[in-house]
C-alpha atoms as a PDB file:
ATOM      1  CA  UNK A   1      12.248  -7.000  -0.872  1.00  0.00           C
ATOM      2  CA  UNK A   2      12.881  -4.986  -4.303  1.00  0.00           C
ATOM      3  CA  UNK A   3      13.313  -1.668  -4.897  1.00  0.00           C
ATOM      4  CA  UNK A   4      11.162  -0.421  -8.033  1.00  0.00           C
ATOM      5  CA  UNK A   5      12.806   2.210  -9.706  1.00  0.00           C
ATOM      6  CA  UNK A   6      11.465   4.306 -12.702  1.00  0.00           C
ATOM      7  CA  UNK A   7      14.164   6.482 -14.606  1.00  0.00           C
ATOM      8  CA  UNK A   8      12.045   9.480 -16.668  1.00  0.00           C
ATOM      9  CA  UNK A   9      12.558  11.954 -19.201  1.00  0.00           C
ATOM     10  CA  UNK A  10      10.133  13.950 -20.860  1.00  0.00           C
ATOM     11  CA  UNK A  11      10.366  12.129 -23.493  1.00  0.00           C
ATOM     12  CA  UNK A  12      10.263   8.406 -22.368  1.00  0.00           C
ATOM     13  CA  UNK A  13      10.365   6.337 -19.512  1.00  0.00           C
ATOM     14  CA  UNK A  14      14.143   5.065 -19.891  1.00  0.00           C
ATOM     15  CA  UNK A  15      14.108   2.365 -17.141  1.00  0.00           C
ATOM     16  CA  UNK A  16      11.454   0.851 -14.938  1.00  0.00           C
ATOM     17  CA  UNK A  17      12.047  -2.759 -12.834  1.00  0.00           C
ATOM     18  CA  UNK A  18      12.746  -3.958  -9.801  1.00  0.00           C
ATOM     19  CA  UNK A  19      16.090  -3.720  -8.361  1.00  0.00           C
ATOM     20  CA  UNK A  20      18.334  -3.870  -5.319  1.00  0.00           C
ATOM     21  CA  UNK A  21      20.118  -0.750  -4.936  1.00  0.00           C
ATOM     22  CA  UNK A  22      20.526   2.501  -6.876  1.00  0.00           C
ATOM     23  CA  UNK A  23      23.427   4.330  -6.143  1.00  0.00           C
ATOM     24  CA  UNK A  24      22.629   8.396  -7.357  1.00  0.00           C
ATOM     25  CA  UNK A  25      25.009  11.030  -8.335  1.00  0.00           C
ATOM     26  CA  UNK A  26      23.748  13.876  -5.559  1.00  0.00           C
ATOM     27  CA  UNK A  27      24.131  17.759  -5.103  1.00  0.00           C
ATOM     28  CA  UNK A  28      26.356  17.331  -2.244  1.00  0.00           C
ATOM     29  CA  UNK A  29      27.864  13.607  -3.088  1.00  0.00           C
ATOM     30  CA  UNK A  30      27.190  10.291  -4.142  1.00  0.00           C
ATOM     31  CA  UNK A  31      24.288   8.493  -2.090  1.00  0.00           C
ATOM     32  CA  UNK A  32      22.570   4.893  -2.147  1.00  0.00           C
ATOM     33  CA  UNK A  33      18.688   3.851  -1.915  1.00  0.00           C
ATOM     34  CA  UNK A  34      17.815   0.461  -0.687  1.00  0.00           C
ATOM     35  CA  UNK A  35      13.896  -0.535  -0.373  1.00  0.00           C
ATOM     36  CA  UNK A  36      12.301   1.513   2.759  1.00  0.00           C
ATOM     37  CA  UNK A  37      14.937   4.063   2.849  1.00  0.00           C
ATOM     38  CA  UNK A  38      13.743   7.507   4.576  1.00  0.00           C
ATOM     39  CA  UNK A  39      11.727   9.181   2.152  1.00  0.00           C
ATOM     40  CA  UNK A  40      13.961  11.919   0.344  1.00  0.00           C
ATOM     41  CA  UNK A  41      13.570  14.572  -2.593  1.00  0.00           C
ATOM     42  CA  UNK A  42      17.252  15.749  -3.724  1.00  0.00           C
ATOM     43  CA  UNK A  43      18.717  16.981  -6.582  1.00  0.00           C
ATOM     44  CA  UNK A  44      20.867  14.933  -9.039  1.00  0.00           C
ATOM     45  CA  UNK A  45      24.205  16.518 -10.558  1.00  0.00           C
ATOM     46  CA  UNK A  46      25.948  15.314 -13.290  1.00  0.00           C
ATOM     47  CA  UNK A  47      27.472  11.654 -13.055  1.00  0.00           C
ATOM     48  CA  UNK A  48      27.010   8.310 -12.642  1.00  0.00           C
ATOM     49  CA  UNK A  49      23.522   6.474 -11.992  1.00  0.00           C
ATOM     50  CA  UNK A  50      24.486   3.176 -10.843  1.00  0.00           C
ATOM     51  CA  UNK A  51      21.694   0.404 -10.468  1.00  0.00           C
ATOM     52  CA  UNK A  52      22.328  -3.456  -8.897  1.00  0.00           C
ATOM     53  CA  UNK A  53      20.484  -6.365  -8.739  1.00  0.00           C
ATOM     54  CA  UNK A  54      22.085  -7.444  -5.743  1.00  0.00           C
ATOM     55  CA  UNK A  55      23.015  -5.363  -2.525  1.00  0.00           C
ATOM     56  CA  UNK A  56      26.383  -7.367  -2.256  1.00  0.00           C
ATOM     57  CA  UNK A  57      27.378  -6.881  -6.100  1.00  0.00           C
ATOM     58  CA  UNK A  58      30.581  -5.831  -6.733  1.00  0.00           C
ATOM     59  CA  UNK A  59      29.438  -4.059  -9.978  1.00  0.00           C
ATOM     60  CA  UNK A  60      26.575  -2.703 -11.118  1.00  0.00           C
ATOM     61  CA  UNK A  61      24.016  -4.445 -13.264  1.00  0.00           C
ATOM     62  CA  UNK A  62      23.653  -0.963 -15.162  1.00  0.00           C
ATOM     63  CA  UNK A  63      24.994   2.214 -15.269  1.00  0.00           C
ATOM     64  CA  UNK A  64      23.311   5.249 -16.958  1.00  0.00           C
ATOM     65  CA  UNK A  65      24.741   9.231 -17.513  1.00  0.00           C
ATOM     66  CA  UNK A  66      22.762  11.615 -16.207  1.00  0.00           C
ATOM     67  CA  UNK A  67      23.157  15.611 -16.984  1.00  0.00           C
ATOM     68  CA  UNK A  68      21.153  16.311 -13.217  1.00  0.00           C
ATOM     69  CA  UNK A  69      17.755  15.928 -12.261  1.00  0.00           C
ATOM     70  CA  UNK A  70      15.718  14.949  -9.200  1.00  0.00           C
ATOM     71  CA  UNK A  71      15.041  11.865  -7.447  1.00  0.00           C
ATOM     72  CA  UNK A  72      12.046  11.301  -4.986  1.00  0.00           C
ATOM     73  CA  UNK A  73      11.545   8.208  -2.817  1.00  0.00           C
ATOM     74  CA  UNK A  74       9.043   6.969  -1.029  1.00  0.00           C
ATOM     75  CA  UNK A  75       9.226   3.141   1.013  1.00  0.00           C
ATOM     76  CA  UNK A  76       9.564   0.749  -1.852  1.00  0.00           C
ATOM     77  CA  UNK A  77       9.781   3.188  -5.088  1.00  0.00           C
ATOM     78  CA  UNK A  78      12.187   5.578  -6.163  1.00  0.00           C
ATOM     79  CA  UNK A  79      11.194   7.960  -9.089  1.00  0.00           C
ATOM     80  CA  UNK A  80      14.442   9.353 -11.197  1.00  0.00           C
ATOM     81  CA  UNK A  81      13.300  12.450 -13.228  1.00  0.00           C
ATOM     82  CA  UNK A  82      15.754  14.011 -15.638  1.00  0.00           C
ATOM     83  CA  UNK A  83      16.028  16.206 -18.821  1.00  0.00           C
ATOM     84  CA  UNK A  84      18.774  13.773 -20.186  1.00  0.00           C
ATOM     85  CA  UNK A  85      19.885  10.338 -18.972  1.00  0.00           C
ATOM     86  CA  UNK A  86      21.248   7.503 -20.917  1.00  0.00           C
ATOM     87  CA  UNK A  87      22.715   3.860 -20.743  1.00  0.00           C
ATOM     88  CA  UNK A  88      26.580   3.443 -20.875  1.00  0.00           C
END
């Protein structure tokens, strides 16, 4: 089962696919969303967004800078919103 993922700004949608893992730079520290995690509205500082196509990766597929932001998951989809993201 895939996790699909949409990264958003207002300008564009910067990212949206299936994927294994996300691993988001939070408020109070680094945390990872797998498909059917709890569902979850936090805040994003800045850091590293981290995304992998397979669980057992040792590095990431991509990795995108993020100034902050909020993420909101629900089951199977996980919605990054953020004023300014962008590959590395």
């Amino acid at each position: 089962m895939a996790l699909n993922l949409e990264i958003i700004t207002p300008d564009e949608v910067i990212f949206s696919g299936e994927v294994a893992m996300v691993v988001a730079p939070g408020a109070e520290g680094e945390f990872g969303v797998l498909p059917n995690h709890a569902p979850l509205i936090a805040e994003l500082q800045q850091g590293e967004l981290r995304i992998y196509d397979k669980v057992e990766a040792a590095k990431p597929a991509q990795i995108f800078k993020t100034e902050g932001g909020f993420v909101q998951v629900m089951g199977t989809k996980c919605t990054i919103l953020s004023d300014k993201i962008a590959a590395e």
